[in-house]
Protein backbone atom coordinates (compact mmCIF):
# COMPACT_ATOMS: atom_id res chain seq x y z
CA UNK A 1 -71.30 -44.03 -38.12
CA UNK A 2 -73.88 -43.91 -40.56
CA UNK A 3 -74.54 -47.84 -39.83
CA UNK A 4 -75.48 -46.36 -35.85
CA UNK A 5 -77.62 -44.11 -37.67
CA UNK A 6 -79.79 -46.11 -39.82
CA UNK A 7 -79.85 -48.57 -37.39
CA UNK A 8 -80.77 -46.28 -34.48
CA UNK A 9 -83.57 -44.39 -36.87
CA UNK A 10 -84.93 -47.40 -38.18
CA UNK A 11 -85.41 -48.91 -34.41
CA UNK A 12 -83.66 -51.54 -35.09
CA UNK A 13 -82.36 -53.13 -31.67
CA UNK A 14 -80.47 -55.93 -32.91
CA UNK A 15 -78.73 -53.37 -35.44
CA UNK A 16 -77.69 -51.35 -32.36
CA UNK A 17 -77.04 -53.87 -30.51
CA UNK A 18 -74.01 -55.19 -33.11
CA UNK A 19 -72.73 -51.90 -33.10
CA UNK A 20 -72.23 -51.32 -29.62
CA UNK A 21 -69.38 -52.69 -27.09
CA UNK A 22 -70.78 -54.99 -24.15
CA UNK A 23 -69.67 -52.12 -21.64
CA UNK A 24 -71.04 -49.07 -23.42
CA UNK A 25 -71.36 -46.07 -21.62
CA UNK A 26 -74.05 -43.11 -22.55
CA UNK A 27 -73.33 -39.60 -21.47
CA UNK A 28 -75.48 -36.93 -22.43
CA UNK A 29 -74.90 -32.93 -21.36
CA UNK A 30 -78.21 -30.62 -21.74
CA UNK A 31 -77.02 -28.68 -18.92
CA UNK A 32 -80.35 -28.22 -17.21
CA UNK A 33 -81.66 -26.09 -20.39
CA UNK A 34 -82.19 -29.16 -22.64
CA UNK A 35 -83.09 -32.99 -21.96
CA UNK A 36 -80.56 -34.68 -21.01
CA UNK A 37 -80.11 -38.06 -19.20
CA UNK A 38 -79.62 -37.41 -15.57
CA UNK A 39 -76.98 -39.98 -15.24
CA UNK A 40 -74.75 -41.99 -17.41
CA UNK A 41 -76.30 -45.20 -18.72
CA UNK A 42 -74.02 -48.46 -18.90
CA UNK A 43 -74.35 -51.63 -20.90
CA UNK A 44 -75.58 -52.58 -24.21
CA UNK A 45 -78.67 -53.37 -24.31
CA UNK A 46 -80.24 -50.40 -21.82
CA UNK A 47 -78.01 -47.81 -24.05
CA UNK A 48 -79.72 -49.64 -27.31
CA UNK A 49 -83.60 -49.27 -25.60
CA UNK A 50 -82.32 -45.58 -24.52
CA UNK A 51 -81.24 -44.78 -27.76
CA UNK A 52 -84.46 -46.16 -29.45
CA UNK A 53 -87.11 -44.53 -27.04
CA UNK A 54 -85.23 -41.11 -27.04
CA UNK A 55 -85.43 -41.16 -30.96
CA UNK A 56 -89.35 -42.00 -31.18
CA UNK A 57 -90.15 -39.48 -27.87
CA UNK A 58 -87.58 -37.00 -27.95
CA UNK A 59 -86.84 -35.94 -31.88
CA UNK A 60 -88.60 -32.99 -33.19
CA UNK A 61 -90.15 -34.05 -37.17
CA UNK A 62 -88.24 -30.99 -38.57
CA UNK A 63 -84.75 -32.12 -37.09
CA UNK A 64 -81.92 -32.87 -39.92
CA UNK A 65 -78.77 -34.82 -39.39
CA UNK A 66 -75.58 -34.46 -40.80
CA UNK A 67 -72.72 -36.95 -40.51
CA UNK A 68 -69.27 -34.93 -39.47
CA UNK A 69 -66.32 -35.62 -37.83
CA UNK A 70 -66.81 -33.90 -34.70
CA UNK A 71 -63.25 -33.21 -32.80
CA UNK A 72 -61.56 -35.72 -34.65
CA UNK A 73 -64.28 -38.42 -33.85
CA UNK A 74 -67.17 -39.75 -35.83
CA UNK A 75 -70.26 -37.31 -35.10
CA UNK A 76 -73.27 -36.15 -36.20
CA UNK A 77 -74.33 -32.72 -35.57
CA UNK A 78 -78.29 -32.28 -35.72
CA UNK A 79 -79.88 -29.13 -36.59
CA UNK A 80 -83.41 -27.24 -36.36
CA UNK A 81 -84.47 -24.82 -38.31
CA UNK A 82 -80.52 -24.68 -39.34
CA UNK A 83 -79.89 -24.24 -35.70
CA UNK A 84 -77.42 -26.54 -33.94
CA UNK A 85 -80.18 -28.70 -31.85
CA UNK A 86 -77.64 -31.63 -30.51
CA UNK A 87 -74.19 -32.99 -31.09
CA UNK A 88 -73.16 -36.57 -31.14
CA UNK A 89 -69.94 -37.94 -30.85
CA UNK A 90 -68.75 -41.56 -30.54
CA UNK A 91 -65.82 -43.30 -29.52
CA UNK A 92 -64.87 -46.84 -31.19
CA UNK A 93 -62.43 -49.77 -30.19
CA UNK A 94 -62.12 -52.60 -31.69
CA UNK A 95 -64.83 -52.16 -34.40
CA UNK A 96 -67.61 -51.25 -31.58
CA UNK A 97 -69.00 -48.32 -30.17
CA UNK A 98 -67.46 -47.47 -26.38
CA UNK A 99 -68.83 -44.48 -25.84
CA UNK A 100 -71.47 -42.33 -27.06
CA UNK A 101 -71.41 -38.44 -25.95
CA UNK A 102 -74.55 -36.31 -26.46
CA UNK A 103 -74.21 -32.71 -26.25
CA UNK A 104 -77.63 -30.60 -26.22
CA UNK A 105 -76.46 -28.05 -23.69
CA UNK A 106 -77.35 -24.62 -25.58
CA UNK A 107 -74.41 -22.49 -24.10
CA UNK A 108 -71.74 -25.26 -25.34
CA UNK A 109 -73.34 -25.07 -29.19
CA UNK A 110 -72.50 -21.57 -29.88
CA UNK A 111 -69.84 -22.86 -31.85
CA UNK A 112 -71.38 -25.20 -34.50
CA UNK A 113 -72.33 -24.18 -37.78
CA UNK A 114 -75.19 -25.06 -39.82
CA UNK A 115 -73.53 -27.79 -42.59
């Protein structure tokens, strides 16, 4: 997990892009109160430019990260202002990433703590 990170931070495609499986899927939940991806996103290389643009657009400066296993998966939870801002939870077969779940939907972070 912390190689997605760095490598998804840094904007570093071809990092990504050796992390992730050939038939990656993207799903992200803001539940119409946060952004959000309107529809799942499929395939390596669009998740990888996804992935990249949201982090340069989309991440507030004050946001901190914490690596965590998030219902028994590899996660990271990211906070403002020690406020849960997003969850992040991937899924990994055969030494890739599968899936990649993004949660940013207010009403289903009630439940994280600050870490």
């Amino acid at each position: 997990m912390s190689q997605f990170v760095q490598a998804a931070t840094a904007g570093d495609m071809q990092g990504l892009l050796t992390l992730l499986a050939d038939d990656i899927t993207f799903w992200s939940d803001g539940g119409g109160l946060a952004a959000a991806a309107l529809r799942p996103i499929r395939g390596r290389e669009r998740v990888a430019r996804f992935i990249i643009s949201a982090l340069r657009n989309l991440v507030p400066p004050d946001q901190v990260s914490r690596l965590l296993e998030v219902n028994g998966q590899p996660g990271v939870v990211n906070y403002i202002s020690q406020h849960p801002h997003s969850v992040v939870i991937v899924d990994v077969a055969d030494g890739r990433i599968r899936t990649i779940y993004v949660i940013s939907n207010p009403d289903k972070l009630d439940g994280v703590a600050f870490h």
